[in-house]
Structure formats: structure tokens, C-alpha cells
PDB file of N, CA and C in Angstrom:
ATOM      1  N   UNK A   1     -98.439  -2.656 -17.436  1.00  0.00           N
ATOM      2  CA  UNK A   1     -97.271  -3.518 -17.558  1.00  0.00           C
ATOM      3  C   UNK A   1     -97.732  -4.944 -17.865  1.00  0.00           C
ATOM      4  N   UNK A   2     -97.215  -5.599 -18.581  1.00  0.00           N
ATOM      5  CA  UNK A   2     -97.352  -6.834 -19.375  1.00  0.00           C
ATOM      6  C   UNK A   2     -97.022  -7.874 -18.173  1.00  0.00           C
ATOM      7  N   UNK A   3     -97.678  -9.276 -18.090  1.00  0.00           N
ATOM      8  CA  UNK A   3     -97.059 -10.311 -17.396  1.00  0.00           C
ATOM      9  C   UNK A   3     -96.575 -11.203 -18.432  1.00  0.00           C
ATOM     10  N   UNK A   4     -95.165 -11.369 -18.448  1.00  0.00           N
ATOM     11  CA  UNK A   4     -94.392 -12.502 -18.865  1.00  0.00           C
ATOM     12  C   UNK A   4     -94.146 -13.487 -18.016  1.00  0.00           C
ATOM     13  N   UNK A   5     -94.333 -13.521 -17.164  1.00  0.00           N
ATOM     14  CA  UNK A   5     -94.141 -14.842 -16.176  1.00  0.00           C
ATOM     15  C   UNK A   5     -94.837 -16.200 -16.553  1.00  0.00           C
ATOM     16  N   UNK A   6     -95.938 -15.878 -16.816  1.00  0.00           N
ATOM     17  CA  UNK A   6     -96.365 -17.062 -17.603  1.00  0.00           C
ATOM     18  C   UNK A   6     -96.001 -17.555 -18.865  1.00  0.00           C
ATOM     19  N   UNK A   7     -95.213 -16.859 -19.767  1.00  0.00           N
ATOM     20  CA  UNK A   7     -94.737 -17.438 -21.110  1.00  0.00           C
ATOM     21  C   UNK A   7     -93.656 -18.168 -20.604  1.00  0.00           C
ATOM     22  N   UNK A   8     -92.191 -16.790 -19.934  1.00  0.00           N
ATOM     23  CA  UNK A   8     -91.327 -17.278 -19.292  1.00  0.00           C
ATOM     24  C   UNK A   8     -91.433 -19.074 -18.911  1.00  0.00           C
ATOM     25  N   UNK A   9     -91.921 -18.899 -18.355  1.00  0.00           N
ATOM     26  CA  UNK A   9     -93.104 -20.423 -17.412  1.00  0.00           C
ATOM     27  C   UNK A   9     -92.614 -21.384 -18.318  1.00  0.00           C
ATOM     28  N   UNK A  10     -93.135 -21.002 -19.402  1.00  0.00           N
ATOM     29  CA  UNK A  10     -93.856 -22.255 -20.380  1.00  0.00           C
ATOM     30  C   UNK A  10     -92.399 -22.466 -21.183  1.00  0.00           C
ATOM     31  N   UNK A  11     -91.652 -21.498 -21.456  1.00  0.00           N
ATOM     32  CA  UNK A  11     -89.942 -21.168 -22.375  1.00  0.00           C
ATOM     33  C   UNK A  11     -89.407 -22.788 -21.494  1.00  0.00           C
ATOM     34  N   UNK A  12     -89.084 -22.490 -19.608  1.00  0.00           N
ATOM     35  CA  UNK A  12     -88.651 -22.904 -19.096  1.00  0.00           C
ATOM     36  C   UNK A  12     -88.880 -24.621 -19.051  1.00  0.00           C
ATOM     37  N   UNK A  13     -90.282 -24.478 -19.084  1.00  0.00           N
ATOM     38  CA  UNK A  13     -90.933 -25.817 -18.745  1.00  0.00           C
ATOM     39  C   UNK A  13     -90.685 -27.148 -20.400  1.00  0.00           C
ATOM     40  N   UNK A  14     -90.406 -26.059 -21.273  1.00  0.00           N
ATOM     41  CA  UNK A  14     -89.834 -26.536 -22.831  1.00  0.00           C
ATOM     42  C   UNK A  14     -88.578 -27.146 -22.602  1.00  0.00           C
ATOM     43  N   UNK A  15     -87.339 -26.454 -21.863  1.00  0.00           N
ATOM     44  CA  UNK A  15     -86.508 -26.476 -21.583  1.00  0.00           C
ATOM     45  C   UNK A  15     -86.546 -27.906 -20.697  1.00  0.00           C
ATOM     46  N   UNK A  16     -87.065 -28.388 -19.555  1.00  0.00           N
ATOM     47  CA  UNK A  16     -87.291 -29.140 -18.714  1.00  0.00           C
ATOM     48  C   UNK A  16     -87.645 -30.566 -20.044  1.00  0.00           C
ATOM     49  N   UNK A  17     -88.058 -30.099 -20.826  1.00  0.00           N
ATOM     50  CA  UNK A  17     -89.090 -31.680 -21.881  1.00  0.00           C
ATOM     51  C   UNK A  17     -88.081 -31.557 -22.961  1.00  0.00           C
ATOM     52  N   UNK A  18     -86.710 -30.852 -23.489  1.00  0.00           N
ATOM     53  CA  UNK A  18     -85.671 -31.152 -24.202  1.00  0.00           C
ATOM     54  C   UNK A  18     -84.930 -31.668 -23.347  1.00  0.00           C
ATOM     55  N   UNK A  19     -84.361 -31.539 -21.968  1.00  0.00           N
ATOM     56  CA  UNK A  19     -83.534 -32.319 -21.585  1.00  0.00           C
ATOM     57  C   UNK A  19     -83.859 -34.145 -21.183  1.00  0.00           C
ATOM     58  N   UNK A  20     -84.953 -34.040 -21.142  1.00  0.00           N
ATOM     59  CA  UNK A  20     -85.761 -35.173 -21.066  1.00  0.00           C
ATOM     60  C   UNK A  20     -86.078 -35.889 -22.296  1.00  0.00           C
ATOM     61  N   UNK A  21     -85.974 -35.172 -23.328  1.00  0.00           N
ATOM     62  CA  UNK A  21     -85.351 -35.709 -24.392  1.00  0.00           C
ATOM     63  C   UNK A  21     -84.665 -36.571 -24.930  1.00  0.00           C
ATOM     64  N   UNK A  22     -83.529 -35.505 -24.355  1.00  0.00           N
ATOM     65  CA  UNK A  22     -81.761 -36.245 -25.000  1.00  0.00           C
ATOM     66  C   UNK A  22     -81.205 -34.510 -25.184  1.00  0.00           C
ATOM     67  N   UNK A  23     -81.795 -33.207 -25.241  1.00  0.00           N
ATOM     68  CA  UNK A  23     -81.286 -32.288 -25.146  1.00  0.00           C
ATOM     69  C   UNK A  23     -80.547 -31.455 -24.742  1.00  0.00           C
ATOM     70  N   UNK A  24     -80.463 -30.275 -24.672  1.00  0.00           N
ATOM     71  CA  UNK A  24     -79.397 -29.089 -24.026  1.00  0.00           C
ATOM     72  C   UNK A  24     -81.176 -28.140 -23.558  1.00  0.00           C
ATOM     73  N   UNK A  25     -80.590 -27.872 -22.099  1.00  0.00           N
ATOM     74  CA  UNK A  25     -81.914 -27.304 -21.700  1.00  0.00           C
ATOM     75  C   UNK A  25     -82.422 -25.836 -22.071  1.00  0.00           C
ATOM     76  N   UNK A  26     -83.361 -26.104 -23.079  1.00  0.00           N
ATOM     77  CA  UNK A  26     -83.329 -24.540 -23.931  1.00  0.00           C
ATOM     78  C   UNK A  26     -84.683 -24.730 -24.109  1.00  0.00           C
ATOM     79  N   UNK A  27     -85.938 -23.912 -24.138  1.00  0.00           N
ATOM     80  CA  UNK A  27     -87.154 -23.771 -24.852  1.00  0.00           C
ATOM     81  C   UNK A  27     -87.421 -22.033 -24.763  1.00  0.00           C
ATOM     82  N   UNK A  28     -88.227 -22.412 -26.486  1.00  0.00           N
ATOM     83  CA  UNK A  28     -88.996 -21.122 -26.475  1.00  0.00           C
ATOM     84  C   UNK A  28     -90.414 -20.719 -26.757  1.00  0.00           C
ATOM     85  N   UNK A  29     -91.238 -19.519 -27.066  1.00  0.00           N
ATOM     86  CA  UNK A  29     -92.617 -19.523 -27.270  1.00  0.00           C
ATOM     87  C   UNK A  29     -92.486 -18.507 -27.928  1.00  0.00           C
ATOM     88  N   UNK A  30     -93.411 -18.705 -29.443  1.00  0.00           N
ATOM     89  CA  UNK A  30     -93.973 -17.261 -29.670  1.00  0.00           C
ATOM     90  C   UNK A  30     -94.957 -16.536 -29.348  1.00  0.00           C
ATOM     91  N   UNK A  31     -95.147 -15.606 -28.922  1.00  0.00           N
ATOM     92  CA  UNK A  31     -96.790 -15.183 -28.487  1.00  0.00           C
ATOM     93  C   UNK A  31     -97.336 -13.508 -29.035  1.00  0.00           C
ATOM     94  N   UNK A  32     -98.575 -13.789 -29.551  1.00  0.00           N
ATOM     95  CA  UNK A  32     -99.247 -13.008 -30.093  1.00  0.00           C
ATOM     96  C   UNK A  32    -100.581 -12.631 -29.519  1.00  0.00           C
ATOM     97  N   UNK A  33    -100.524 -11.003 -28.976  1.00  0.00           N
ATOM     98  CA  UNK A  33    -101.568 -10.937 -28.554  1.00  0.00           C
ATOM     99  C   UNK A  33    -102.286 -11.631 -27.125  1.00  0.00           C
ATOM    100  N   UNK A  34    -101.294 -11.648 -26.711  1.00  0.00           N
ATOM    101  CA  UNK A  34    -101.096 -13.284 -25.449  1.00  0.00           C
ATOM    102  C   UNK A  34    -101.541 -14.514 -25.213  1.00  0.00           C
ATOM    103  N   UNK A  35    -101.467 -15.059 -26.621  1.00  0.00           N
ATOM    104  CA  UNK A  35    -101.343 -16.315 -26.650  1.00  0.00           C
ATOM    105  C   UNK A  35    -100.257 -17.205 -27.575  1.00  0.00           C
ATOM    106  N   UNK A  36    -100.019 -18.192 -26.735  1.00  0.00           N
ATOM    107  CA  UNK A  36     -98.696 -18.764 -27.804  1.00  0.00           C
ATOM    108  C   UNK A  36     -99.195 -19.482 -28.882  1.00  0.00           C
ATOM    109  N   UNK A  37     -98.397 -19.084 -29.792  1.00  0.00           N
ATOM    110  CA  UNK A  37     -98.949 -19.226 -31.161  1.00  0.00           C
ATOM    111  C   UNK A  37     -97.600 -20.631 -31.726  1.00  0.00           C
ATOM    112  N   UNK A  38     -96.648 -20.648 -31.701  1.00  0.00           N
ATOM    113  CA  UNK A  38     -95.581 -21.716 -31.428  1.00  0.00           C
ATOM    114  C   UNK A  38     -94.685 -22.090 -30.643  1.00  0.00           C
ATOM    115  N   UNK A  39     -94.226 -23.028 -30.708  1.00  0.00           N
ATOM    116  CA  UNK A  39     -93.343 -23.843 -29.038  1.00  0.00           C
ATOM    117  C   UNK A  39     -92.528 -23.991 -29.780  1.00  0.00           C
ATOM    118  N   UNK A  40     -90.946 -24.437 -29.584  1.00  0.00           N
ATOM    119  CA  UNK A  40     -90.405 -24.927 -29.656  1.00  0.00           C
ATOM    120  C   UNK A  40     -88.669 -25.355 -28.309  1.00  0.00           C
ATOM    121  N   UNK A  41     -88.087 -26.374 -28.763  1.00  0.00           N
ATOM    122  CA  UNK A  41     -87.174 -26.516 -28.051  1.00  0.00           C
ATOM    123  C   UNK A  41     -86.044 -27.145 -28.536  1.00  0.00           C
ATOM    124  N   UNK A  42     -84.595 -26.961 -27.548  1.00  0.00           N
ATOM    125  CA  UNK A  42     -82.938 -27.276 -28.201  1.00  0.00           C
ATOM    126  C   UNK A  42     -83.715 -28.944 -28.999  1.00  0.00           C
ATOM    127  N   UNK A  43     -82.721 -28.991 -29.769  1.00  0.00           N
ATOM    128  CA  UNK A  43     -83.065 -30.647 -30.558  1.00  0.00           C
ATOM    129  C   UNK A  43     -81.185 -30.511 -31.226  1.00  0.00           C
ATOM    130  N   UNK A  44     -80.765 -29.502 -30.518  1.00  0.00           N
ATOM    131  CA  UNK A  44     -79.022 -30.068 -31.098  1.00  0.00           C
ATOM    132  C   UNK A  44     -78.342 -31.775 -31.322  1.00  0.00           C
ATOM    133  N   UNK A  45     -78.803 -32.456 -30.328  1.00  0.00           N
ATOM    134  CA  UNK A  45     -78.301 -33.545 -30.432  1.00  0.00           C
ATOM    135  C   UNK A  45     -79.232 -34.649 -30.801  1.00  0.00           C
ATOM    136  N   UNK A  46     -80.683 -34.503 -30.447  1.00  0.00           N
ATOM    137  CA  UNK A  46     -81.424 -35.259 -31.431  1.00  0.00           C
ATOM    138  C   UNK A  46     -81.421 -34.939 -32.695  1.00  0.00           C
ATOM    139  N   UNK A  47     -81.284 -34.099 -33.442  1.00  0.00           N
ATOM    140  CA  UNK A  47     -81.094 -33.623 -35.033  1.00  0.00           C
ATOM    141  C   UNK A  47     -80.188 -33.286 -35.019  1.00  0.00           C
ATOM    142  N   UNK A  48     -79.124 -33.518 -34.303  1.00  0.00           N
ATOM    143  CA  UNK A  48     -77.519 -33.632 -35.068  1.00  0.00           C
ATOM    144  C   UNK A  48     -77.379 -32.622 -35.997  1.00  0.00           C
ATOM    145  N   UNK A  49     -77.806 -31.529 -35.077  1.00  0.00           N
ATOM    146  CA  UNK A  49     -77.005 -30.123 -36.043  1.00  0.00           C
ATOM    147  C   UNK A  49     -76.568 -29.131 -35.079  1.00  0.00           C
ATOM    148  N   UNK A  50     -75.889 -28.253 -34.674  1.00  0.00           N
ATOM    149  CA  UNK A  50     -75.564 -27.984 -33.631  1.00  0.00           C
ATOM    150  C   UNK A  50     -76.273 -26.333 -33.574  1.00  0.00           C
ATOM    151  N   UNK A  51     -76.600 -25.961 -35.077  1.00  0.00           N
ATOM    152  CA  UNK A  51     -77.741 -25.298 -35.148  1.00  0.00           C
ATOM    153  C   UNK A  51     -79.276 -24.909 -34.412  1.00  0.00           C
ATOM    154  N   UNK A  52     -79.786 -26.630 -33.973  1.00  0.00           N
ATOM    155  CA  UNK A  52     -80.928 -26.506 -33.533  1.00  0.00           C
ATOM    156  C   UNK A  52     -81.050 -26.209 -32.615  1.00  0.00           C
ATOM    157  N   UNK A  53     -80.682 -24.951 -31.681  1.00  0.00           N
ATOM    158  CA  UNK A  53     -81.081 -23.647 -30.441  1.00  0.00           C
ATOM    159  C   UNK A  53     -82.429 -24.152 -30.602  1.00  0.00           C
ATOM    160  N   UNK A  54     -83.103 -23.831 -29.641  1.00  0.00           N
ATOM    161  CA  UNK A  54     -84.735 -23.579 -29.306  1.00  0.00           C
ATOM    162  C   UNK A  54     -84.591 -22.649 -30.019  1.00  0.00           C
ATOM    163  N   UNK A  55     -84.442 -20.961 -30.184  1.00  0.00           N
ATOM    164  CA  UNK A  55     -84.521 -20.017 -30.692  1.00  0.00           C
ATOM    165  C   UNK A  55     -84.564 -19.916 -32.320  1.00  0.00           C
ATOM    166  N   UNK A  56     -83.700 -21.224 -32.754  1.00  0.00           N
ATOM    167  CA  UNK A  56     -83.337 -21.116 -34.083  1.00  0.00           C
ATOM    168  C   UNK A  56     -84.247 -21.977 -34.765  1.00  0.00           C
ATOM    169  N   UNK A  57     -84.877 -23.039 -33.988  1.00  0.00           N
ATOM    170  CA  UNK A  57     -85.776 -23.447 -34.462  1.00  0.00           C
ATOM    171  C   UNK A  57     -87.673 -23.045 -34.266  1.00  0.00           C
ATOM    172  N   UNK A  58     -87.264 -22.148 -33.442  1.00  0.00           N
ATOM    173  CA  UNK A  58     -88.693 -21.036 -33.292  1.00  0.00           C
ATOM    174  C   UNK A  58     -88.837 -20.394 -34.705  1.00  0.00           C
ATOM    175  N   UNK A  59     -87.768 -19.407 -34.399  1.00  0.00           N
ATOM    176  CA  UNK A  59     -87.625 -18.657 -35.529  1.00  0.00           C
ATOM    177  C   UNK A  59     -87.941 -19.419 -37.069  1.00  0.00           C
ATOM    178  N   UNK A  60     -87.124 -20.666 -36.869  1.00  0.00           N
ATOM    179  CA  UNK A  60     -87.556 -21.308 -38.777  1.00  0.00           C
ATOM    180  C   UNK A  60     -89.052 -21.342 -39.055  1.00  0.00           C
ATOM    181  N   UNK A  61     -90.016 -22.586 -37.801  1.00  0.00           N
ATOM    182  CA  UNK A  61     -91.112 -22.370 -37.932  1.00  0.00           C
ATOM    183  C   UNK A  61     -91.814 -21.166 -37.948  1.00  0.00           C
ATOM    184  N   UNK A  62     -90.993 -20.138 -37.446  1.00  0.00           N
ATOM    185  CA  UNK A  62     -92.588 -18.907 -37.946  1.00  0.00           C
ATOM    186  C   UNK A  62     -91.935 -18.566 -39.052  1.00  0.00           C
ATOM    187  N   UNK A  63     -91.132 -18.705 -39.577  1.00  0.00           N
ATOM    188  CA  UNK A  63     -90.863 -18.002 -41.123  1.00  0.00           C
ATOM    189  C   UNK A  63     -91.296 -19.047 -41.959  1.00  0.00           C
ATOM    190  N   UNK A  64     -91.738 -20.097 -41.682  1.00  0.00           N
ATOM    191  CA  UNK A  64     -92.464 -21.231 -42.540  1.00  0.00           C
ATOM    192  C   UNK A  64     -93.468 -20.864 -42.757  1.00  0.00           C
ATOM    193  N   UNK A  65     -94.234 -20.038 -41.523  1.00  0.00           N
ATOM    194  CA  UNK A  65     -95.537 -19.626 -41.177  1.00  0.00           C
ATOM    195  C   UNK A  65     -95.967 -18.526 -41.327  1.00  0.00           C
ATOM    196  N   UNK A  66     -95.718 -17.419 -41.230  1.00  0.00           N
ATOM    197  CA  UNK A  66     -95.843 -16.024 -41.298  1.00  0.00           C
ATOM    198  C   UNK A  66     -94.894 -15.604 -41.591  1.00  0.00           C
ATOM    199  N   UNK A  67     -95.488 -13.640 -42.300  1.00  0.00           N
ATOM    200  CA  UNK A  67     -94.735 -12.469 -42.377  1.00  0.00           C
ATOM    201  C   UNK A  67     -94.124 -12.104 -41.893  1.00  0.00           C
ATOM    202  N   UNK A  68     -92.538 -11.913 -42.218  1.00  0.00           N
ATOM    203  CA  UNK A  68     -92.554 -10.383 -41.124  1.00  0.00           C
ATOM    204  C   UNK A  68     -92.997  -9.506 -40.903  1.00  0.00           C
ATOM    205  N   UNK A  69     -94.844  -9.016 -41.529  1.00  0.00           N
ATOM    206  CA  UNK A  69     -95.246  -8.018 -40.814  1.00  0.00           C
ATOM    207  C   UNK A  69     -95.982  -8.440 -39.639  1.00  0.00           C
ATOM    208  N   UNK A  70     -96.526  -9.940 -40.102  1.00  0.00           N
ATOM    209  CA  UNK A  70     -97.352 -10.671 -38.433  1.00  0.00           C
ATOM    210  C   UNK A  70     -96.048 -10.574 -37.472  1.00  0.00           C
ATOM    211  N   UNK A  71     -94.767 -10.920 -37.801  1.00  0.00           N
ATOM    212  CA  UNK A  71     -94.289 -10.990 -36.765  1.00  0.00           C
ATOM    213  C   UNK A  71     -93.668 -10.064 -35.965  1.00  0.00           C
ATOM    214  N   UNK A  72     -93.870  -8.911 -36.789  1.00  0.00           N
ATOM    215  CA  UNK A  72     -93.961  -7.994 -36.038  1.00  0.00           C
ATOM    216  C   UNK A  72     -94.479  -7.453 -34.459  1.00  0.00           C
ATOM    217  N   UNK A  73     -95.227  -8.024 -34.664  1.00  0.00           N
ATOM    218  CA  UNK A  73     -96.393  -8.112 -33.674  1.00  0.00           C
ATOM    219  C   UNK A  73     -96.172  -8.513 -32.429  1.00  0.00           C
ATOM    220  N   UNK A  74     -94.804  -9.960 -32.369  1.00  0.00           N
ATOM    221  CA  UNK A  74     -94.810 -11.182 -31.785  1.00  0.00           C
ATOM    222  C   UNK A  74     -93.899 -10.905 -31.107  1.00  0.00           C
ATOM    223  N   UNK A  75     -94.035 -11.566 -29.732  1.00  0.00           N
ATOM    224  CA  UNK A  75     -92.907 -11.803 -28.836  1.00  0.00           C
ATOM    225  C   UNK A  75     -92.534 -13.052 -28.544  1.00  0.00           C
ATOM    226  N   UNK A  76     -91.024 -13.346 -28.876  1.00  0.00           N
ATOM    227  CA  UNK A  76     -90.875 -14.464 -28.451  1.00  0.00           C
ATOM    228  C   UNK A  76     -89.979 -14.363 -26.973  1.00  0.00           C
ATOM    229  N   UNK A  77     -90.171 -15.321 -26.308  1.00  0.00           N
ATOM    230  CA  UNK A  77     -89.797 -15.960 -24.791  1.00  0.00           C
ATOM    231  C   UNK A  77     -89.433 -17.091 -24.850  1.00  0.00           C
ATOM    232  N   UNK A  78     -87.974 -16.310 -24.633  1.00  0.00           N
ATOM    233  CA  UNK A  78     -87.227 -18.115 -24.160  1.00  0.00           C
ATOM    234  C   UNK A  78     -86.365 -18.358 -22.742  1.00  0.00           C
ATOM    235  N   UNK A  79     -85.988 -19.642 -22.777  1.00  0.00           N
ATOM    236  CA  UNK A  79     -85.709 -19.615 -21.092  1.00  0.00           C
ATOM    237  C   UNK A  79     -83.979 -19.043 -20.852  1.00  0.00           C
ATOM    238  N   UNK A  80     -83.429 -18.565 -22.239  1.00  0.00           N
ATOM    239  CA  UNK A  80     -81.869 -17.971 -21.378  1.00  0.00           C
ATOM    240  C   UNK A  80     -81.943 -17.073 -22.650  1.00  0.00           C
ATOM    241  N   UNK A  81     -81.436 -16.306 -22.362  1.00  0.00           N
ATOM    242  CA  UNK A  81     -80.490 -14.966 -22.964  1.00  0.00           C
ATOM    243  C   UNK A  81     -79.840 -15.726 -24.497  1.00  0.00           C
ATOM    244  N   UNK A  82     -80.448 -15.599 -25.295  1.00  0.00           N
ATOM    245  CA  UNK A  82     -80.055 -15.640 -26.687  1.00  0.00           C
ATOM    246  C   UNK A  82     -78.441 -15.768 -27.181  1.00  0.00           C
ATOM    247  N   UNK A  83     -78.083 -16.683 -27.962  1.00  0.00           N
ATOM    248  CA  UNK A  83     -76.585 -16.655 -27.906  1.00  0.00           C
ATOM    249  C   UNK A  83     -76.824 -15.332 -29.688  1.00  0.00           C
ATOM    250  N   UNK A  84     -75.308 -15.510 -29.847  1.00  0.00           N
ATOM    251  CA  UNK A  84     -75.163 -14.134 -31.100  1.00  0.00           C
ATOM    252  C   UNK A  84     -75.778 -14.720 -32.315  1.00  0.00           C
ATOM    253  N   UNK A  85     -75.602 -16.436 -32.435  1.00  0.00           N
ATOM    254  CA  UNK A  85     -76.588 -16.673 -33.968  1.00  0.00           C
ATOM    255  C   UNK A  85     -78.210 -17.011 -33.817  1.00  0.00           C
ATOM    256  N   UNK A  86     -78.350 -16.855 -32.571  1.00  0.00           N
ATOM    257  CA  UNK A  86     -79.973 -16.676 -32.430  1.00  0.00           C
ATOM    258  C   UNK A  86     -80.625 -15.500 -32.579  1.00  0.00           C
ATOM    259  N   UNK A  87     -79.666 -14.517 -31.806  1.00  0.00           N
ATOM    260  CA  UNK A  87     -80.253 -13.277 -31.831  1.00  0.00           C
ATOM    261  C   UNK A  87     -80.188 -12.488 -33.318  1.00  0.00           C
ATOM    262  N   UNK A  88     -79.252 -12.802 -34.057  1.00  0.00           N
ATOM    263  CA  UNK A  88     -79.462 -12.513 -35.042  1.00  0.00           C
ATOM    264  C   UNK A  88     -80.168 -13.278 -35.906  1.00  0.00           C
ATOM    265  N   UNK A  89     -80.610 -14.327 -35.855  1.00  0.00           N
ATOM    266  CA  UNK A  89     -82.077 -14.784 -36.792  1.00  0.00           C
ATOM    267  C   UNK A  89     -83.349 -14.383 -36.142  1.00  0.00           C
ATOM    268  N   UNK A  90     -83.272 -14.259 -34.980  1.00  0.00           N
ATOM    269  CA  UNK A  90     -84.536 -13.203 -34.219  1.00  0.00           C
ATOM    270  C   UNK A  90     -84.164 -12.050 -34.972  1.00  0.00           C
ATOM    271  N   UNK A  91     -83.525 -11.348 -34.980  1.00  0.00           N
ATOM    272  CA  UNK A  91     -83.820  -9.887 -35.908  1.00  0.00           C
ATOM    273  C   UNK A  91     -83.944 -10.462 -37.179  1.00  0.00           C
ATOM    274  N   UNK A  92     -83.187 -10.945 -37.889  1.00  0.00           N
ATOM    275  CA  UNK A  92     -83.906 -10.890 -39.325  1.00  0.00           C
ATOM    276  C   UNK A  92     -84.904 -11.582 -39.773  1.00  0.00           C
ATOM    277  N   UNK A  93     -85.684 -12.066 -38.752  1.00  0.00           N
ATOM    278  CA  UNK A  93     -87.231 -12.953 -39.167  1.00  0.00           C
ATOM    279  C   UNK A  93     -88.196 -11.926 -38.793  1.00  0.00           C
ATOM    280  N   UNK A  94     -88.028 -10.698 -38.108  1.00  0.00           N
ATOM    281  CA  UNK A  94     -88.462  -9.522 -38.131  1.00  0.00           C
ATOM    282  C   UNK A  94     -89.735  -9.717 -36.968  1.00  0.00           C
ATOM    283  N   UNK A  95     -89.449 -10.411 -35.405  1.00  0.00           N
ATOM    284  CA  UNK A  95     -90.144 -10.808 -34.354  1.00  0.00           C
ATOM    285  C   UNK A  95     -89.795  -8.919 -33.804  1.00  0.00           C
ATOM    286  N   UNK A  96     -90.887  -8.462 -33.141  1.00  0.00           N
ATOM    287  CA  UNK A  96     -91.012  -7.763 -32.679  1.00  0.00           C
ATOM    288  C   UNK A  96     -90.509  -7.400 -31.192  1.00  0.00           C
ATOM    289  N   UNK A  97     -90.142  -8.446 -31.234  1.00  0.00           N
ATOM    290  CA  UNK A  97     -89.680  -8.878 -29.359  1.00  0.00           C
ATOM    291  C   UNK A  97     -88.915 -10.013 -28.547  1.00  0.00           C
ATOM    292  N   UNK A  98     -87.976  -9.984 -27.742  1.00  0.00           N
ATOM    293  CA  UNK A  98     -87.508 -10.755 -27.184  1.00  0.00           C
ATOM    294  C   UNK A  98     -87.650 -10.638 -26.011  1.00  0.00           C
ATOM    295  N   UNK A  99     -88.116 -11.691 -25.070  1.00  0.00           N
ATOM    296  CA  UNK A  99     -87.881 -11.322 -23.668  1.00  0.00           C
ATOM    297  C   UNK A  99     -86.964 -12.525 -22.934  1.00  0.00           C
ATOM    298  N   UNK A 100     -86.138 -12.854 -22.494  1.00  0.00           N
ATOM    299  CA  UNK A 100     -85.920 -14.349 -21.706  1.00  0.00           C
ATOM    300  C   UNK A 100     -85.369 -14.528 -20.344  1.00  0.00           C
ATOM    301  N   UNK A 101     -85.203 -15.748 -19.676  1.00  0.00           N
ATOM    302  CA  UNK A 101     -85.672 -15.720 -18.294  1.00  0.00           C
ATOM    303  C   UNK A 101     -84.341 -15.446 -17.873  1.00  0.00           C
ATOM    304  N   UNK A 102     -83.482 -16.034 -18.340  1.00  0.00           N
ATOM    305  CA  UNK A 102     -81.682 -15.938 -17.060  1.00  0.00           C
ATOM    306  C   UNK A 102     -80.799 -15.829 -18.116  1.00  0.00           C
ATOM    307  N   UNK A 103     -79.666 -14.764 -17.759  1.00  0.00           N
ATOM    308  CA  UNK A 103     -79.162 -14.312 -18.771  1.00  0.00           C
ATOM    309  C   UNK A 103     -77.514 -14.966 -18.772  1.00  0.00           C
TER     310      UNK A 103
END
């Protein structure tokens, strides 16, 4: 059995450094192979798009970055339960995995 507690960890602790920001408390991680390979976190109201989820901006950077066959591979971890336009750019960036902390 896999430990996510430590990505979880790190989703959350993203979450903690967007609201400290100016954010909405949201972070996520991609991880490959168990190590995180990108961070990201909410930036809705610093980039004034209401778009920018942690999730949605995970997702852009690895499709900047990789395949969907690397990302296959990948799990991303974020700190809440995916809303419906995240989860659907998590499936079509073709991430292998979702796990997140509170739903």
C-alpha cells in the first residue's frame, strides 16, 4: 500500500501559501514515481480568472510539459475533492491518478 500522506501534506501546505497569498485555499502536486515533479496552487484572484483552481493550473503546466503517456504514470494530490471543471481537465490531460485530502 502506497503512502500519500506525505504528498497530501505538501497539496495542503500549498493550500496554506495561496491563502497567504491573496488566495482561495487550494494546492496541488504531481508525483511520479514518488517524487513531486510539479506544485501548484488556487491564484483565482491573483490572476483574475476564476479558472485558476490549483488543479487547473497543475494540469496546464504538465501539458506544457509532458505526454499523456508520461502522465500516465502520474498522480496528482490535491488538498479537496476536485470540483466538475477540474476533474474533467484531470481526465483529459490523461494523469493517471487522483487522490485528495477532504472531500
Amino acid at each position: 500500500m502506497e503512502n500519500h500522506e506525505p504528498f497530501l501534506r505538501e497539496a495542503i501546505a500549498l493550500s496554506k501559501s495561496a491563502v497567504e497569498g491573496g488566495d482561495e485555499p487550494f494546492g496541488s502536486v504531481l508525483v511520479k514515481n514518488g517524487e513531486v515533479i510539479l506544485r501548484a496552487e488556487n491564484s483565482v484572484f491573483t490572476g483574475r480568472d476564476m479558472t485558476n483552481h490549483a488543479e487547473m493550473n497543475l494540469v496546464k503546466l504538465a501539458a506544457q510539459k509532458y505526454d499523456t503517456a508520461f502522465l500516465g504514470d502520474c498522480t496528482l494530490y490535491t488538498s479537496t475533492e476536485p470540483c466538475a471543471m477540474c476533474s474533467r481537465a484531470i481526465y483529459w490531460s490523461g494523469i493517471g491518478r487522483m487522490v485528495f485530502a477532504c472531500s
